[in-house]
C-alpha atoms as a PDB file:
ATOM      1  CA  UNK A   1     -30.162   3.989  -9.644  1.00  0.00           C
ATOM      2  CA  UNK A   2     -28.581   0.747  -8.454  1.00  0.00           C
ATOM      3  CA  UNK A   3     -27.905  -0.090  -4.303  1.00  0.00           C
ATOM      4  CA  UNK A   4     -24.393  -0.189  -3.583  1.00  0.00           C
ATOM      5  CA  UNK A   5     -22.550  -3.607  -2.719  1.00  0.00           C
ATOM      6  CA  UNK A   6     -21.001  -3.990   0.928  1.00  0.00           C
ATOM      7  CA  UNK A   7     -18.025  -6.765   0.634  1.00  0.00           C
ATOM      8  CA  UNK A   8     -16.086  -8.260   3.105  1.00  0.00           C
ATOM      9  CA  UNK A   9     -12.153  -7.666   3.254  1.00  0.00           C
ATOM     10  CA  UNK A  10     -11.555 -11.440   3.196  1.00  0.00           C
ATOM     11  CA  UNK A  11     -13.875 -12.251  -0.058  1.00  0.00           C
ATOM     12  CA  UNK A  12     -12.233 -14.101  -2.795  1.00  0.00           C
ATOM     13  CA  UNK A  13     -11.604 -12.816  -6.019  1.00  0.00           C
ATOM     14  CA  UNK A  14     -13.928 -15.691  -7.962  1.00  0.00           C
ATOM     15  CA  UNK A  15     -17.030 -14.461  -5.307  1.00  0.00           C
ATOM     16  CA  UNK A  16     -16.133 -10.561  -6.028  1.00  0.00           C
ATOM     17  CA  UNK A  17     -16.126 -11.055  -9.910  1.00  0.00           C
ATOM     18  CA  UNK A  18     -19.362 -13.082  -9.780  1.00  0.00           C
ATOM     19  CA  UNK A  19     -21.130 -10.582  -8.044  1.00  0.00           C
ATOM     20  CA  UNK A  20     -19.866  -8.015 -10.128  1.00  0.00           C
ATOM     21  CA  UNK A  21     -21.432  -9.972 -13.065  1.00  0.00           C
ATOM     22  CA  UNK A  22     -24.203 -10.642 -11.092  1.00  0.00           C
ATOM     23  CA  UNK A  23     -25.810  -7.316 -10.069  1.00  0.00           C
ATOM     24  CA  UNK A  24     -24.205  -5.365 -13.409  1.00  0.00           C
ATOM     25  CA  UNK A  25     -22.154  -3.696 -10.877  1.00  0.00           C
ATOM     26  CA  UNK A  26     -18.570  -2.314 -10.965  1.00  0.00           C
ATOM     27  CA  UNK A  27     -17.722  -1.008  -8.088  1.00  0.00           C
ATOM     28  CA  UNK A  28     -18.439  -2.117  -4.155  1.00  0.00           C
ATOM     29  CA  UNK A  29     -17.507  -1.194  -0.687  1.00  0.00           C
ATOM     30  CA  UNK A  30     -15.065  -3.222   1.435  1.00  0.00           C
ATOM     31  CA  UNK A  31     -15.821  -3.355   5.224  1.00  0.00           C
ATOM     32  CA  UNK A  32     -13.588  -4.694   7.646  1.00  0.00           C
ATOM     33  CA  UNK A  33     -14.065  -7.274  10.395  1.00  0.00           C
ATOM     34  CA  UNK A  34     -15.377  -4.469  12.436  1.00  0.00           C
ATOM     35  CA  UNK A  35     -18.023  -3.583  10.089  1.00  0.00           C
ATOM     36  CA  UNK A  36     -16.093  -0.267   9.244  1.00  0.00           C
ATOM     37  CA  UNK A  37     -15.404   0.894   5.753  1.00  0.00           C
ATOM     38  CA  UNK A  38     -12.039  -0.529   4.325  1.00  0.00           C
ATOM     39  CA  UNK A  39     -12.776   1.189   1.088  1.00  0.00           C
ATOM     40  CA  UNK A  40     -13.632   0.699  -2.276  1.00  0.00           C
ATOM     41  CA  UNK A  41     -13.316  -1.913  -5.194  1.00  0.00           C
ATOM     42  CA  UNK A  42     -13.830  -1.921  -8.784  1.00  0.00           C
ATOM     43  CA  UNK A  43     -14.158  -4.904 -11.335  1.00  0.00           C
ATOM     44  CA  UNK A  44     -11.509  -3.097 -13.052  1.00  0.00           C
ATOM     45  CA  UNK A  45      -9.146  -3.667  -9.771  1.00  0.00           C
ATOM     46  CA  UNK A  46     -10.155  -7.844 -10.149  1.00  0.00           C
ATOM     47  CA  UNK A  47      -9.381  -8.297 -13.429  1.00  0.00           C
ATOM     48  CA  UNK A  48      -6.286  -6.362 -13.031  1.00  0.00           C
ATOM     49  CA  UNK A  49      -5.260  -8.946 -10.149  1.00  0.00           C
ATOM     50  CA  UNK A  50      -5.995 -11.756 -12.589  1.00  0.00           C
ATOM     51  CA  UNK A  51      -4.153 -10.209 -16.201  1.00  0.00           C
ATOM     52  CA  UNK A  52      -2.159  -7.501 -15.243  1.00  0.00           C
ATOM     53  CA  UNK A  53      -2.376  -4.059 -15.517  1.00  0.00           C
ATOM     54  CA  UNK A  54      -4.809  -2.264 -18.244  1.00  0.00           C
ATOM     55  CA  UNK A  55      -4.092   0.764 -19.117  1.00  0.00           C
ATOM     56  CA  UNK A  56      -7.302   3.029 -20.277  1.00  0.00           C
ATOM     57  CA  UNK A  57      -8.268   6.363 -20.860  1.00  0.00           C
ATOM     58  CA  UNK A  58      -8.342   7.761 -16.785  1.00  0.00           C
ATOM     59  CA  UNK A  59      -4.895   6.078 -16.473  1.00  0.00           C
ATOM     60  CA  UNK A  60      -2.432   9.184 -16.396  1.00  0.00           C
ATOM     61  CA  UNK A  61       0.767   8.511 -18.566  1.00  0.00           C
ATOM     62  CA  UNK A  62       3.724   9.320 -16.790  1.00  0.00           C
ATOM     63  CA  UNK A  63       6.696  11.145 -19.193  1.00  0.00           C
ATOM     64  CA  UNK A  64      10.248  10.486 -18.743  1.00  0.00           C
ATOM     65  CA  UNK A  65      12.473  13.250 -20.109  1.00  0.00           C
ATOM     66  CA  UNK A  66      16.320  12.589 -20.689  1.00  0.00           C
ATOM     67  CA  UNK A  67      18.743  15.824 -20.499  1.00  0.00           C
ATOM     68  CA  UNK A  68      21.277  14.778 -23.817  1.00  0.00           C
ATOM     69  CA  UNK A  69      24.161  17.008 -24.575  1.00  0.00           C
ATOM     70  CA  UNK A  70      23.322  20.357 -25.788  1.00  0.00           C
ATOM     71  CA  UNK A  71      25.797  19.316 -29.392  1.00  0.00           C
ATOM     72  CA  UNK A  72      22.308  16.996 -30.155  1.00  0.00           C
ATOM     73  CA  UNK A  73      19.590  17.497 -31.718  1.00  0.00           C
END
């Protein structure tokens, strides 16, 4: 069982994803200026910043249906 990571709100994205790397982690706890909990980030939320979504097996896919005429098929 690993300790969790506490992160700052104002961390930079290079300092998040080297920690990430660092401590075989993927997921960490933001906390505010305060000290309170800001909540939660994953290294799959950083790399998304830097390429763009990824969609993977827990994303849910969202179906669009489209009413045509009831002559087609």
């Amino acid at each position: 069982m690993r300790s969790i990571s506490f992160v700052p709100e104002a961390i930079p994205g290079k300092e998040l994803l080297e920690l990430f790397t660092k401590k075989s982690a993927n997921i960490a706890v933001v906390v505010d200026e305060y000290g309170g909990t800001a909540g939660v980030v994953t290294i799959e939320d950083v790399i998304e910043e830097i390429f763009g979504d990824i969609e993977d097996e827990h994303d849910v896919e969202e179906w669009l249906e489209e009413k045509i005429s009831d002559s087609e098929i």
